[in-house]
N, C-alpha and C. Protein backbone atom coordinates (compact mmCIF):
# COMPACT_ATOMS: atom_id res chain seq x y z
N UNK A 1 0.77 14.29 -5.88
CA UNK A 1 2.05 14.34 -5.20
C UNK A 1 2.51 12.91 -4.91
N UNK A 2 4.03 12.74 -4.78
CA UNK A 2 3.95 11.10 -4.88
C UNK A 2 4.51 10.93 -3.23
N UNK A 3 4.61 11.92 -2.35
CA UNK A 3 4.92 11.80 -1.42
C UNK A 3 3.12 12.12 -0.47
N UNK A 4 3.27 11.10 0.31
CA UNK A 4 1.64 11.84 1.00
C UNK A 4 1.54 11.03 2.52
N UNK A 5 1.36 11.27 3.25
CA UNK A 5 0.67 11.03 4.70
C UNK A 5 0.08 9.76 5.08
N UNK A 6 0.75 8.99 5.71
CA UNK A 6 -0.04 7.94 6.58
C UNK A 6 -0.96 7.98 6.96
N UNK A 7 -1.98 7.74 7.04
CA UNK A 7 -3.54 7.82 8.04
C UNK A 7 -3.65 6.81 8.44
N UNK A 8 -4.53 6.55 9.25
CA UNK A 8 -5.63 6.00 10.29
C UNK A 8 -6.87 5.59 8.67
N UNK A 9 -6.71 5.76 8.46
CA UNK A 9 -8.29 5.39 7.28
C UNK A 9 -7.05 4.11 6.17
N UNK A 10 -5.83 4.62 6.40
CA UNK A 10 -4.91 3.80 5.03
C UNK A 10 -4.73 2.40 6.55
N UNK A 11 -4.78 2.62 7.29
CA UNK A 11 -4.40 1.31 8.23
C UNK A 11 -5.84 0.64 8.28
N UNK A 12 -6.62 1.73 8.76
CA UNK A 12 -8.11 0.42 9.51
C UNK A 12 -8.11 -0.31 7.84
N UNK A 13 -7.56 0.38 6.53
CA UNK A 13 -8.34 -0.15 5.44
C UNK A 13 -7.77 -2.08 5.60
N UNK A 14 -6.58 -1.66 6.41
CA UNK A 14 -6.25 -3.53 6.15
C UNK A 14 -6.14 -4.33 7.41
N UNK A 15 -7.33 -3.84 8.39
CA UNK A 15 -7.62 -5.06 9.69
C UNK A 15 -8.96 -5.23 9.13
N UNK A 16 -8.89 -6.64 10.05
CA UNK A 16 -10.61 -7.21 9.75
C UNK A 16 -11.67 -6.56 10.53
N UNK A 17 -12.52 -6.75 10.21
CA UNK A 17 -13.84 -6.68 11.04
C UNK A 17 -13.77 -6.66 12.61
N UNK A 18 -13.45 -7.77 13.25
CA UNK A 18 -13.03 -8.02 14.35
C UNK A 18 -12.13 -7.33 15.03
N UNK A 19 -11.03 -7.15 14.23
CA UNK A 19 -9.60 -6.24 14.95
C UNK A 19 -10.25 -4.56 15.08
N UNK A 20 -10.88 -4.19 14.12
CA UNK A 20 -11.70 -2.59 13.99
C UNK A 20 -12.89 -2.92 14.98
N UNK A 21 -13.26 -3.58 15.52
CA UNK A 21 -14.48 -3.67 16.28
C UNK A 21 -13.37 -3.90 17.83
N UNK A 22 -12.08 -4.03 17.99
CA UNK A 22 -11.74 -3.96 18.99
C UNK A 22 -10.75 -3.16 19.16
N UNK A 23 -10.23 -2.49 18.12
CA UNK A 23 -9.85 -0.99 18.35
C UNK A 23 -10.69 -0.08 18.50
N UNK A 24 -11.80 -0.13 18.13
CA UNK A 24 -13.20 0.77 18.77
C UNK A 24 -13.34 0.38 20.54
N UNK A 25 -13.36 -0.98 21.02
CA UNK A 25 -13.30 -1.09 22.09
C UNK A 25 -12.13 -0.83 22.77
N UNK A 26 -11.08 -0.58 22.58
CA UNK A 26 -10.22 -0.11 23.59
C UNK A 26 -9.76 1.18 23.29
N UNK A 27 -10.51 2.23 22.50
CA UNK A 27 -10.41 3.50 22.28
C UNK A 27 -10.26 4.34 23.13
N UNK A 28 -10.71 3.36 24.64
CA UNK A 28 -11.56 4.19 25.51
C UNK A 28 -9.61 5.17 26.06
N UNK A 29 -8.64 4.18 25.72
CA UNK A 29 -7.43 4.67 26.34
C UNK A 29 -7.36 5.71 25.37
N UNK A 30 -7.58 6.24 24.56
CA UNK A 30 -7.52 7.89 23.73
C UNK A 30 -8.62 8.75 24.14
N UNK A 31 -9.21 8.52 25.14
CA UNK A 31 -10.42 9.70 26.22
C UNK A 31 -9.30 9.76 27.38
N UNK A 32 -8.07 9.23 27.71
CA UNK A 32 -7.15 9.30 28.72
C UNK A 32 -6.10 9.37 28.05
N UNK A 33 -5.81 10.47 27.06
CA UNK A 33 -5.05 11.21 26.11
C UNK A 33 -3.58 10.65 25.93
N UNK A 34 -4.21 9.34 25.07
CA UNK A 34 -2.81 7.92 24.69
C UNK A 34 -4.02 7.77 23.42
N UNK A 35 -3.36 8.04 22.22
CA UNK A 35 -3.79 7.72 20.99
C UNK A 35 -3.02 6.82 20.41
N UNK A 36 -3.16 5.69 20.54
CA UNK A 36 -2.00 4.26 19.92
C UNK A 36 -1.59 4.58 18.44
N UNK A 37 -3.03 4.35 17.86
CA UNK A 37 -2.55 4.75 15.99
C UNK A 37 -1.49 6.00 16.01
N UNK A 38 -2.50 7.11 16.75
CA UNK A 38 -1.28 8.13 16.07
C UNK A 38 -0.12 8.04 16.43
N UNK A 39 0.16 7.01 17.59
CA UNK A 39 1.93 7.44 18.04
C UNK A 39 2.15 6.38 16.86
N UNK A 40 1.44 5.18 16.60
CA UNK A 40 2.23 4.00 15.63
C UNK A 40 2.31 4.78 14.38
N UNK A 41 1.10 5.34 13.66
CA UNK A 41 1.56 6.31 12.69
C UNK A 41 2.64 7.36 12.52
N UNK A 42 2.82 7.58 13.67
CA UNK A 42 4.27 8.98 13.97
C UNK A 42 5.38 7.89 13.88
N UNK A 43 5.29 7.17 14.52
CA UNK A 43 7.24 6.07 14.43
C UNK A 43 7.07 5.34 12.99
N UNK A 44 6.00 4.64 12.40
CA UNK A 44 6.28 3.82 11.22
C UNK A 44 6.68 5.57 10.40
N UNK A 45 5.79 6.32 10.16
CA UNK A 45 6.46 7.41 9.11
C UNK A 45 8.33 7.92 9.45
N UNK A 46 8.40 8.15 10.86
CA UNK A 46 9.51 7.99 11.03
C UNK A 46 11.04 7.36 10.61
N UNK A 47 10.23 5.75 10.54
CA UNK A 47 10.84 4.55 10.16
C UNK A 47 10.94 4.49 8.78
N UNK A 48 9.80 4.50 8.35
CA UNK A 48 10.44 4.98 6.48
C UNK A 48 11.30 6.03 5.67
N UNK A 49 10.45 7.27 6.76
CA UNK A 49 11.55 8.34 6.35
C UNK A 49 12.94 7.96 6.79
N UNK A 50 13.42 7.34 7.53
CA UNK A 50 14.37 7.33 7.84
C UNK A 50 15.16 6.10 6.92
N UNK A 51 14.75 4.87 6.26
CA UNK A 51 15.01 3.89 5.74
C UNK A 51 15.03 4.92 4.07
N UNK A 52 14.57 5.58 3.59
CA UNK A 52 14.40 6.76 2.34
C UNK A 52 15.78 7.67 2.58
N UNK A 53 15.67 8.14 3.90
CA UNK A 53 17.25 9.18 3.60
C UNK A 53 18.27 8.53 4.08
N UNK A 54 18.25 7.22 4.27
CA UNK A 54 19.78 5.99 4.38
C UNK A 54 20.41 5.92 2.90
N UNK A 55 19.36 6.04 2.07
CA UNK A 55 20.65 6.28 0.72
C UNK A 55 20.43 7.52 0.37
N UNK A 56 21.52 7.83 0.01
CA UNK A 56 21.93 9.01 -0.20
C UNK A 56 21.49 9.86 -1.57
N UNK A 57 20.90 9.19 -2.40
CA UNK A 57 20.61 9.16 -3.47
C UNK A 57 19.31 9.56 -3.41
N UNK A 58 18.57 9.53 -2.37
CA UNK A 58 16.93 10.05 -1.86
C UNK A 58 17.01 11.36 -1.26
N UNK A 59 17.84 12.06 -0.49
CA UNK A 59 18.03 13.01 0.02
C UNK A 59 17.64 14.36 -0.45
N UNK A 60 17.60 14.76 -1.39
CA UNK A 60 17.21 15.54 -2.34
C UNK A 60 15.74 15.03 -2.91
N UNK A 61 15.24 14.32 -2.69
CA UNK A 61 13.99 13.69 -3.18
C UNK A 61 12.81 13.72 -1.83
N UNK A 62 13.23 14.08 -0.49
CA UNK A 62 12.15 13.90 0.67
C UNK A 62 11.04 14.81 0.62
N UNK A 63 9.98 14.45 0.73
CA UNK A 63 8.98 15.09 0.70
C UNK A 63 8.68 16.05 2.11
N UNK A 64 7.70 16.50 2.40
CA UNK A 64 7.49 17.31 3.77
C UNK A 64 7.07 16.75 4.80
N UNK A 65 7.93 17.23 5.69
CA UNK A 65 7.86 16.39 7.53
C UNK A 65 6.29 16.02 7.18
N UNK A 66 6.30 14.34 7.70
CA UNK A 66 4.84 13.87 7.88
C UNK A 66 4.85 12.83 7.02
N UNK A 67 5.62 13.12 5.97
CA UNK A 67 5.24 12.38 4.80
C UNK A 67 6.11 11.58 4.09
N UNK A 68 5.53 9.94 3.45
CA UNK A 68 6.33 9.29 3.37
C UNK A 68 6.36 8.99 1.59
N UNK A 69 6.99 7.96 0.84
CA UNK A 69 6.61 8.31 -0.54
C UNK A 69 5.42 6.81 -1.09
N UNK A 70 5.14 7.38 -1.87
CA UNK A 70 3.35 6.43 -2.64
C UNK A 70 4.40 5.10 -2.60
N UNK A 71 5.29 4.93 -2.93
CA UNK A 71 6.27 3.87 -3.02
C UNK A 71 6.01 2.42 -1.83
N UNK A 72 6.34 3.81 -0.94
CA UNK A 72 6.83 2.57 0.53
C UNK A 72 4.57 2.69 1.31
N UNK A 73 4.05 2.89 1.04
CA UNK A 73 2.85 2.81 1.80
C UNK A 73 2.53 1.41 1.76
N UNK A 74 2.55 0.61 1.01
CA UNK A 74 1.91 -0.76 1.39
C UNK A 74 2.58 -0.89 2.26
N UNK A 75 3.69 -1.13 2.29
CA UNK A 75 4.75 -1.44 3.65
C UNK A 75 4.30 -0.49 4.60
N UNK A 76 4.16 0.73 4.87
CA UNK A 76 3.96 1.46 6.18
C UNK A 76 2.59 0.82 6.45
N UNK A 77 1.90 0.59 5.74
CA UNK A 77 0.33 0.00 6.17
C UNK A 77 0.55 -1.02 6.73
N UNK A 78 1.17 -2.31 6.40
CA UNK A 78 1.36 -3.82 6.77
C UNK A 78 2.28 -3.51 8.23
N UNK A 79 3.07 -2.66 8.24
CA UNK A 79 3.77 -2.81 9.71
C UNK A 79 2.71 -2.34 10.63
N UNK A 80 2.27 -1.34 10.34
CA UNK A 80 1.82 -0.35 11.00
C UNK A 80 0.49 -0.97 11.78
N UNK A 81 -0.03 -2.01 10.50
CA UNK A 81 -1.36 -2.86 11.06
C UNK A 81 -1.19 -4.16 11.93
N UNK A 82 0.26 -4.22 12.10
CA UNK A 82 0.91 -5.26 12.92
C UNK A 82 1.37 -4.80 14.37
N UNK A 83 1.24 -3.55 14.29
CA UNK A 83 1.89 -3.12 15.42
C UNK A 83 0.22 -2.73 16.12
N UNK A 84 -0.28 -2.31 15.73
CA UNK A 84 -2.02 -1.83 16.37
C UNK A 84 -2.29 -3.04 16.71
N UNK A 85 -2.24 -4.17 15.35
CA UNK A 85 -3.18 -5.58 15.95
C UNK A 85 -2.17 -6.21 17.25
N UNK A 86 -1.09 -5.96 17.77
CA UNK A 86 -0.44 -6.27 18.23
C UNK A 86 -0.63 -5.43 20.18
N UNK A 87 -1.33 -4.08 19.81
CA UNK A 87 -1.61 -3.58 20.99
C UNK A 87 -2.84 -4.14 21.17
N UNK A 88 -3.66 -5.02 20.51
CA UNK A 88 -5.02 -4.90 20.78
C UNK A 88 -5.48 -6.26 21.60
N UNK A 89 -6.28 -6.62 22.52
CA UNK A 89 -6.64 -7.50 23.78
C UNK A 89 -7.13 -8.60 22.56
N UNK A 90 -6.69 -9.09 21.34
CA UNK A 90 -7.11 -10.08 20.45
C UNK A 90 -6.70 -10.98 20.45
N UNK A 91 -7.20 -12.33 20.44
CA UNK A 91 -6.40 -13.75 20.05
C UNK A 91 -6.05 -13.69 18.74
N UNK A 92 -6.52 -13.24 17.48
CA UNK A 92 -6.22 -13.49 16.04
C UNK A 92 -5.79 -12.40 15.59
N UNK A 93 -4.97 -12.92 14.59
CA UNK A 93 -4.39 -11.37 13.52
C UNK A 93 -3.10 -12.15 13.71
N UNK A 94 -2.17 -12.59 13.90
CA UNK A 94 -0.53 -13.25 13.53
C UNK A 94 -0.32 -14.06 12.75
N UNK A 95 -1.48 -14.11 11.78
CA UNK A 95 -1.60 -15.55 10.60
C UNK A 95 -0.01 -15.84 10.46
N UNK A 96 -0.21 -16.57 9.15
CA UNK A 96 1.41 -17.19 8.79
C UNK A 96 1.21 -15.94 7.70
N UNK A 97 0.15 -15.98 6.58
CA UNK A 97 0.17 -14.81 5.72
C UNK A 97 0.58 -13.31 6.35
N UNK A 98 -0.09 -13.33 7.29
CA UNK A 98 0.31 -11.17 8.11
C UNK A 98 2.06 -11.61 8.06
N UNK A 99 2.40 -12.76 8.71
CA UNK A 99 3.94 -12.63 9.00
C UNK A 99 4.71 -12.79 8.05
N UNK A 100 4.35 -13.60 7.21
CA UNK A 100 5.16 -13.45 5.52
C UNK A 100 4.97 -11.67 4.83
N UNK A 101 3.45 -11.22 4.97
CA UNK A 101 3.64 -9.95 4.67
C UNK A 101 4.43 -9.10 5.04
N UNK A 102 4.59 -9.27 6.50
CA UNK A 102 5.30 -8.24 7.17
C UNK A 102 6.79 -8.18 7.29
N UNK A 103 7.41 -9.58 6.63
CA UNK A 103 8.63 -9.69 6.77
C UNK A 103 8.98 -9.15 5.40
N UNK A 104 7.95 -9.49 4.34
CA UNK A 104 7.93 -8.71 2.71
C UNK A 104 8.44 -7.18 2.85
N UNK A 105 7.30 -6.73 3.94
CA UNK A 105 7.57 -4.91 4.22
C UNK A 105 8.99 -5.07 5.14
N UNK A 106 9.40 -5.82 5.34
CA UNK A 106 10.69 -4.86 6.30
C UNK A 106 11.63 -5.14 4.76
N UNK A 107 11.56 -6.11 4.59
CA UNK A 107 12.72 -6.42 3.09
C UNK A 107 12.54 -5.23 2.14
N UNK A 108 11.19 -4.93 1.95
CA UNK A 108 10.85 -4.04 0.80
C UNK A 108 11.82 -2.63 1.63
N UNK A 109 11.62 -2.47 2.39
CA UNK A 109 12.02 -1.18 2.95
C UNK A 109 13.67 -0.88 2.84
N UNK A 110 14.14 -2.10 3.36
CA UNK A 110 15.53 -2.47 3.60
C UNK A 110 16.27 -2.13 1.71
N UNK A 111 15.21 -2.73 0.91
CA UNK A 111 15.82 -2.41 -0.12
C UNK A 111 15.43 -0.75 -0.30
N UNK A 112 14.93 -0.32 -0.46
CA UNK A 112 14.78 1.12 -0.46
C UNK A 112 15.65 1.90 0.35
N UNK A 113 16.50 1.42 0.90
CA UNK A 113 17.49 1.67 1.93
C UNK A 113 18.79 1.67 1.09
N UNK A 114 18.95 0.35 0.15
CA UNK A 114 19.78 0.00 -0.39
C UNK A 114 19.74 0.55 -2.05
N UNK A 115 18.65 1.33 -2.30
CA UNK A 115 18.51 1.80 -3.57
C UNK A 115 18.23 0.56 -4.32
N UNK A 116 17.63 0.05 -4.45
CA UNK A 116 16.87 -1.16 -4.77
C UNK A 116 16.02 -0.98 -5.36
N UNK A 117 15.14 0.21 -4.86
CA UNK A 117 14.02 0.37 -5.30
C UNK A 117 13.63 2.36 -5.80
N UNK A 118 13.46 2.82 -6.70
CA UNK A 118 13.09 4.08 -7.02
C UNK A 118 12.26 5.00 -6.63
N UNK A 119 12.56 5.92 -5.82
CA UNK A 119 11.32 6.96 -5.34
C UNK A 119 11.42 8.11 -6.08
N UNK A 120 10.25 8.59 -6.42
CA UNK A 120 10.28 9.88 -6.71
C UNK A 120 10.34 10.61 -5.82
N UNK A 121 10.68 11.84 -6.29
CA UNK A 121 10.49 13.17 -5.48
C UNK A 121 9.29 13.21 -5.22
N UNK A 122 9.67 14.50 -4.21
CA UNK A 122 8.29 15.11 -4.05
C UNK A 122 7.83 16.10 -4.99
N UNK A 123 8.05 16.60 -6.22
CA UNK A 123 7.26 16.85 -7.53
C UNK A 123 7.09 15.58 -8.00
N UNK A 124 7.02 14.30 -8.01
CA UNK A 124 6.75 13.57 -8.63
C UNK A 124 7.56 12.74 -9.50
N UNK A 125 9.02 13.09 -9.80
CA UNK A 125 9.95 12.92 -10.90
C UNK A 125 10.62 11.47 -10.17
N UNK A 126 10.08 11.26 -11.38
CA UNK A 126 11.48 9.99 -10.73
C UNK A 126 12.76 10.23 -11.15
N UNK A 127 13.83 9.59 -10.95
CA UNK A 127 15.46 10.42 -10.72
C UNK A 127 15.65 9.41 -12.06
N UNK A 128 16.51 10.23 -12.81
CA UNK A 128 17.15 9.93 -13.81
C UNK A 128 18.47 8.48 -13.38
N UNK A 129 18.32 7.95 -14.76
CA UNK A 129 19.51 7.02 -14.44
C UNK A 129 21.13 7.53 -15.22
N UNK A 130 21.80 7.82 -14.77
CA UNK A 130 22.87 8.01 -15.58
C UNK A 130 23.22 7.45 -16.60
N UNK A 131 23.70 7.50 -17.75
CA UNK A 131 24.11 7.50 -18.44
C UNK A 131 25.11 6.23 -18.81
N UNK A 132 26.20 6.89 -18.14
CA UNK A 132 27.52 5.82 -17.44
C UNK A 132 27.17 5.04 -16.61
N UNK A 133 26.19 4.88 -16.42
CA UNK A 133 25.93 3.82 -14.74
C UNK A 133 26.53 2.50 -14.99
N UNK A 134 27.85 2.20 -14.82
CA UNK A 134 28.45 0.93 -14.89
C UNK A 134 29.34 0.49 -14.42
N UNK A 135 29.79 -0.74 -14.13
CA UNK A 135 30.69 -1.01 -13.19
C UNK A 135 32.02 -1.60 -13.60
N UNK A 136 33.18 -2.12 -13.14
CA UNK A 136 34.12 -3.04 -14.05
C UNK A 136 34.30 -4.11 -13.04
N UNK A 137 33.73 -5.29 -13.94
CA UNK A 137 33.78 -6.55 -12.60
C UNK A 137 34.53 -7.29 -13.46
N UNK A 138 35.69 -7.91 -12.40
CA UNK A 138 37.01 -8.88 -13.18
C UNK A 138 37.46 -8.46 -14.95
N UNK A 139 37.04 -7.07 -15.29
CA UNK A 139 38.03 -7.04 -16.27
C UNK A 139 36.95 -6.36 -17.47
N UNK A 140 35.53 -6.84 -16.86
CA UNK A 140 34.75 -6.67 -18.14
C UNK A 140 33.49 -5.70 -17.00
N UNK A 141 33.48 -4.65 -18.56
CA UNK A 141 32.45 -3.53 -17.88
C UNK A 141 30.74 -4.25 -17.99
N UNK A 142 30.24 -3.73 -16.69
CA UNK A 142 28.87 -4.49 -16.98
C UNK A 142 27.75 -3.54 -16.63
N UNK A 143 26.70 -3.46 -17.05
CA UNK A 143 25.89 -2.15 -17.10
C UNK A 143 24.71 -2.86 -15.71
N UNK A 144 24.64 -1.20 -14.55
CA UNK A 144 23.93 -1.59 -13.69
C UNK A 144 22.59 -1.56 -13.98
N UNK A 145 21.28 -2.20 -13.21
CA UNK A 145 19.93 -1.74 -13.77
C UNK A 145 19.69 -1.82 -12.74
């Protein structure tokens, strides 16, 4: 399926050692029924789904509540691991690299917003390109890609 589910196993896969050894230590606030990942997992899926049905052209393509498309996951992972390392009592994790990544994922998204970028459905299909897809700029027709 090309649409599939955020996890907790697709995020810890991209903190270090250190950041997973201190989201284990402050777990203790999900025994006092506040689970951080899952609410950050519930708003980033949110946030994509919602950046996916801004063009209109995806709408017909959304997969099932929960789920976001194989497309946009690096990006839901990189925010998503910015926003945890960001709740967590750590001095490190804001490199210059995490923040170039993370500004990569809001752009990447933004274009997926803008049809920039191609999602399949949720069978898997990616959407046909028309035919005619072309425009007339100053006089002369020019073919979109």
């Amino acid at each position: 399926m090309s649409w599939t589910a955020l996890t907790a196993d697709n995020i810890r896969g991209r903190l270090s050692l250190d950041e997973l050894d201190g989201y284990v230590q402050t777990s203790g606030q999900e025994s006092a029924g506040v689970d951080s990942l899952a609410e950050i997992i519930y708003q980033v899926t949110a946030m994509v789904r919602g950046k996916v049905a801004s063009n209109p052209a995806n709408l017909t393509k959304t997969g099932p509540a929960g789920t976001i498309p194989d497309e946009c996951l690096f990006a839901a992972c990189t925010i998503a691991r910015d926003a945890l390392v960001g709740s967590l009592p750590l001095s490190e994790g804001a490199t210059e690299v995490r923040k170039e990544e993370l500004r990569k994922a809001y752009a990447f998204l933004d274009s997926v917003a803008a049809g920039g970028v191609r999602i399949e459905d949720a069978s898997g299909a990616l959407p046909e390109i028309p035919a005619a897809a072309s425009r007339s700029h100053g006089g002369s027709t020019l073919l979109e890609f």
